[in-house]
PDB file of N, CA and C in Angstrom:
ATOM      1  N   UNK A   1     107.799 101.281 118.025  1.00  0.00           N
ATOM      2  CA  UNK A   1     108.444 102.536 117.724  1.00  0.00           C
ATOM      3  C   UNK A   1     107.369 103.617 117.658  1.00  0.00           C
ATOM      4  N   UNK A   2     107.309 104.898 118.718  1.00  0.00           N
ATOM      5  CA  UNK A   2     106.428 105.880 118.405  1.00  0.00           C
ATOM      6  C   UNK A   2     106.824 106.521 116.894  1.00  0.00           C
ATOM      7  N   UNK A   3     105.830 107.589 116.424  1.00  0.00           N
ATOM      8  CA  UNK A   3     105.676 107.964 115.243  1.00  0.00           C
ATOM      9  C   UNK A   3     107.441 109.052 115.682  1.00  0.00           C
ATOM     10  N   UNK A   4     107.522 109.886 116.336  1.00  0.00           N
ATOM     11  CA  UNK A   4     108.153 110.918 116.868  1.00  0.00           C
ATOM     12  C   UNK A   4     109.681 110.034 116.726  1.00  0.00           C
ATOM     13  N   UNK A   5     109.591 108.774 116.438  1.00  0.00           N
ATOM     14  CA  UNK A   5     111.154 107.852 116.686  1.00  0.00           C
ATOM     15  C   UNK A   5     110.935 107.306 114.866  1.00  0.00           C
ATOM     16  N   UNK A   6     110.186 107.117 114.674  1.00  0.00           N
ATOM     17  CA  UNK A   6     110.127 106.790 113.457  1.00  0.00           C
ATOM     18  C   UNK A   6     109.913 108.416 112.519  1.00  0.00           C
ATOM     19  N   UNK A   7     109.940 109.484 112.932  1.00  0.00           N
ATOM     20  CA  UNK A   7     109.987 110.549 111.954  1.00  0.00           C
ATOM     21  C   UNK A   7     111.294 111.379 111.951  1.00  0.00           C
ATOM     22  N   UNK A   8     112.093 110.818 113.245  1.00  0.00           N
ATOM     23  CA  UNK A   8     113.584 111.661 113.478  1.00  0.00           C
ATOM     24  C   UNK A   8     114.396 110.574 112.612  1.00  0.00           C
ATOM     25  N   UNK A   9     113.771 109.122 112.566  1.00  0.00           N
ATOM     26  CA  UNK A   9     114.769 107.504 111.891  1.00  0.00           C
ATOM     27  C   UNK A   9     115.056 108.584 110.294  1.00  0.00           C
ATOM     28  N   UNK A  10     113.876 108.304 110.029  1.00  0.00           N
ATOM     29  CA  UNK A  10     112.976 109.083 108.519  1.00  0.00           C
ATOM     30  C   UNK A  10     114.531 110.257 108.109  1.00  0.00           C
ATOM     31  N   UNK A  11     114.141 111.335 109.123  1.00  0.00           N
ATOM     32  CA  UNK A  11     114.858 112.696 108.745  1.00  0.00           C
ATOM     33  C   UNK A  11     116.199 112.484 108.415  1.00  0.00           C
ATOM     34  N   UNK A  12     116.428 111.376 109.310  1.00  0.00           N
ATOM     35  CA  UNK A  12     118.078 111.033 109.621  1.00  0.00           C
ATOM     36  C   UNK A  12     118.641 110.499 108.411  1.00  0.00           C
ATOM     37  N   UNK A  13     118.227 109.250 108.272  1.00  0.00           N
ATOM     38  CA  UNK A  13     118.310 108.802 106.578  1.00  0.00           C
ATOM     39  C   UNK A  13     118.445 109.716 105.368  1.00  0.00           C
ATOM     40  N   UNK A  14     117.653 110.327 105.764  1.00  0.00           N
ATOM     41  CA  UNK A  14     117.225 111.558 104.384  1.00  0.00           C
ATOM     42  C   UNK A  14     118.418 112.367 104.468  1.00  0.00           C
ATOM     43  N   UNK A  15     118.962 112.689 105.502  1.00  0.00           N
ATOM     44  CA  UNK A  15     120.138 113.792 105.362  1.00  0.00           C
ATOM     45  C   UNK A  15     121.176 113.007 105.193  1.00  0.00           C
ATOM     46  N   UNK A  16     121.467 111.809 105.215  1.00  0.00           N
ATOM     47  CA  UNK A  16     122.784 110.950 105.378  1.00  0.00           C
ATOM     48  C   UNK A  16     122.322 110.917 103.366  1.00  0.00           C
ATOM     49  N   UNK A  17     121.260 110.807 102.821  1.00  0.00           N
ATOM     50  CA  UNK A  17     120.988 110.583 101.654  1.00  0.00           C
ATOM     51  C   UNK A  17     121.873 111.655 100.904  1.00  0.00           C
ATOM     52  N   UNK A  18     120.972 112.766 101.392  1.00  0.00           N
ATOM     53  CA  UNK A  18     121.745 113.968 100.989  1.00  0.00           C
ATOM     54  C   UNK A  18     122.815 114.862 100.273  1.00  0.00           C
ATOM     55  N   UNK A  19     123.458 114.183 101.829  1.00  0.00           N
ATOM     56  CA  UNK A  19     125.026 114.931 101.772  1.00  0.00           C
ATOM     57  C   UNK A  19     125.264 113.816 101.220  1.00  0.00           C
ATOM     58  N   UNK A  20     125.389 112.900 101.592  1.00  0.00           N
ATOM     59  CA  UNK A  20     126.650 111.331 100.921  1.00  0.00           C
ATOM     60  C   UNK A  20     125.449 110.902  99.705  1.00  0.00           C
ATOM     61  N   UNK A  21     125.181 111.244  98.457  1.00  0.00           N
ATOM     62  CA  UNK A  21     124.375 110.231  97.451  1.00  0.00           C
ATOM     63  C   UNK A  21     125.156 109.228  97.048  1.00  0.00           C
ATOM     64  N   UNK A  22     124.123 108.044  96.967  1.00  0.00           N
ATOM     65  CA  UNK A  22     124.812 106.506  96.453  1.00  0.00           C
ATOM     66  C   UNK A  22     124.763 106.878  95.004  1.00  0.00           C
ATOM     67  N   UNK A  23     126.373 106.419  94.145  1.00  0.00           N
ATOM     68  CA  UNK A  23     126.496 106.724  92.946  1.00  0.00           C
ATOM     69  C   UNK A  23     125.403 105.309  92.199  1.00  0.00           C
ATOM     70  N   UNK A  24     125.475 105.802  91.014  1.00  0.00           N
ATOM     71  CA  UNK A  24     124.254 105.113  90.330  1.00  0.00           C
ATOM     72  C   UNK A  24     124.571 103.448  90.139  1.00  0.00           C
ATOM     73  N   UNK A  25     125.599 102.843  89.606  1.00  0.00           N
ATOM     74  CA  UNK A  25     125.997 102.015  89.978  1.00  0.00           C
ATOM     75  C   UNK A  25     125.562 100.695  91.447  1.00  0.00           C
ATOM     76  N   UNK A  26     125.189 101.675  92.324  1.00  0.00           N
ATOM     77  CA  UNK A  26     125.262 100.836  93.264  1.00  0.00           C
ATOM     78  C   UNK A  26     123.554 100.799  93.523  1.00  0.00           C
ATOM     79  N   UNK A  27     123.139 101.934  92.999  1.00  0.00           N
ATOM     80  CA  UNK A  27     121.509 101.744  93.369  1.00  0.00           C
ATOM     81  C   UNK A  27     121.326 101.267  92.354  1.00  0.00           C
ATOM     82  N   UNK A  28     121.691 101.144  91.612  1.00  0.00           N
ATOM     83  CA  UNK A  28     121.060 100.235  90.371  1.00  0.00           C
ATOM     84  C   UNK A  28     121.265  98.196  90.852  1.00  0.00           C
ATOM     85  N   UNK A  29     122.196  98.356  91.452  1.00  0.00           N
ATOM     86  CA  UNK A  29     122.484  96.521  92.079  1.00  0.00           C
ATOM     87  C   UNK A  29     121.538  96.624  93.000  1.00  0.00           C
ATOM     88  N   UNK A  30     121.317  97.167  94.088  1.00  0.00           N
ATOM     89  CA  UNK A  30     120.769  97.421  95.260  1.00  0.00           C
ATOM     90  C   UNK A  30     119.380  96.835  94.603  1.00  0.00           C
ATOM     91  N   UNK A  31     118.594  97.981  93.867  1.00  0.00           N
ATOM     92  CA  UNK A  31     117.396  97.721  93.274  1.00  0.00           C
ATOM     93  C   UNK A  31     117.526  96.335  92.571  1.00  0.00           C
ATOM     94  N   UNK A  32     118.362  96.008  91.673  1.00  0.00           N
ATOM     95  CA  UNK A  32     117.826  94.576  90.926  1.00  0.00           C
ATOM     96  C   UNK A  32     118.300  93.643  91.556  1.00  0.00           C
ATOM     97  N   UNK A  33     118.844  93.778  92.884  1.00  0.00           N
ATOM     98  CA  UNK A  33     118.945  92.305  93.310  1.00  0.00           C
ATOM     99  C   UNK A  33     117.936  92.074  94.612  1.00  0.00           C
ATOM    100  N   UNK A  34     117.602  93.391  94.826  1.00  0.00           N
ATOM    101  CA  UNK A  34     116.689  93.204  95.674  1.00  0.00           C
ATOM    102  C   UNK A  34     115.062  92.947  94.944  1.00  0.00           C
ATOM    103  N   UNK A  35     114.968  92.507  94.184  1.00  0.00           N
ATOM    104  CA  UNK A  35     113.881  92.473  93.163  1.00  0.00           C
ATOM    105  C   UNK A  35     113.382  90.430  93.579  1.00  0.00           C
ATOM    106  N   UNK A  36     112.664  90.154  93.909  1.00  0.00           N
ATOM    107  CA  UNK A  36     112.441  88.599  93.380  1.00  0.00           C
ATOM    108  C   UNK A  36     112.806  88.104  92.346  1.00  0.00           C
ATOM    109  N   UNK A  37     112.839  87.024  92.296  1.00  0.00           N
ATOM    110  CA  UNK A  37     113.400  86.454  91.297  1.00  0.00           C
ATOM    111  C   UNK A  37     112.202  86.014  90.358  1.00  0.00           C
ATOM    112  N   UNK A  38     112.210  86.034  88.681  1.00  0.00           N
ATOM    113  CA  UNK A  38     111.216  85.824  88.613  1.00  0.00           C
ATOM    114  C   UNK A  38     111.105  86.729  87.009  1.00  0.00           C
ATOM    115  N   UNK A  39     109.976  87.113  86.336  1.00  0.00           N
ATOM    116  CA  UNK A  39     109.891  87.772  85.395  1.00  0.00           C
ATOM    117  C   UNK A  39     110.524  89.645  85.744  1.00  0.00           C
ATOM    118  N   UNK A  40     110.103  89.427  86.349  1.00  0.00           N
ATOM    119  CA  UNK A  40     110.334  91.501  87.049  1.00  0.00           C
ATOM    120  C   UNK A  40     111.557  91.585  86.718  1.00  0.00           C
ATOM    121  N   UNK A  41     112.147  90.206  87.485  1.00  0.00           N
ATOM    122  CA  UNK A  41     114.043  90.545  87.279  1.00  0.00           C
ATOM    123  C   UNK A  41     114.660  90.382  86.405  1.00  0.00           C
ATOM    124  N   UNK A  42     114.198  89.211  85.761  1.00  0.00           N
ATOM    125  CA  UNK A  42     114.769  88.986  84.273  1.00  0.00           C
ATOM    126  C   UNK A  42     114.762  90.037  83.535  1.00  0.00           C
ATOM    127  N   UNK A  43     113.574  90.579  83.119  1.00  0.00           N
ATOM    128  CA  UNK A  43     113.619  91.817  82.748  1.00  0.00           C
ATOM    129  C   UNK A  43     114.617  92.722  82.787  1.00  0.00           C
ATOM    130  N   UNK A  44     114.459  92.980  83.747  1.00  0.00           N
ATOM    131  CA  UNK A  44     115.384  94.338  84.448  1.00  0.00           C
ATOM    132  C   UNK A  44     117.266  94.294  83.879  1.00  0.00           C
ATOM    133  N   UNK A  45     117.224  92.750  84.127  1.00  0.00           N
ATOM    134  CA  UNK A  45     118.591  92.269  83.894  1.00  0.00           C
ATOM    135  C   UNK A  45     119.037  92.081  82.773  1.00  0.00           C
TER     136      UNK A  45
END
């Protein structure tokens, strides 16, 4: 992937971020399940 395909990927994301935000709820699963398993997560959980 040139930088120029990876900085329009980048922009694109960012505006889909934007306008549509993920309610908290879901970035909060997103983040702790995407976490290893392990002390970090226990934690968290």
């Amino acid at each position: 992937m040139s930088m120029r395909d990876y900085v329009q990927k980048t922009r694109h994301l960012v505006s889909c971020i934007i306008t549509n935000p993920i309610d908290v709820a879901s970035q909060v699963h997103v983040f702790i399940f995407g976490r290893r398993e392990g002390m970090t997560r226990y934690c968290l959980t």
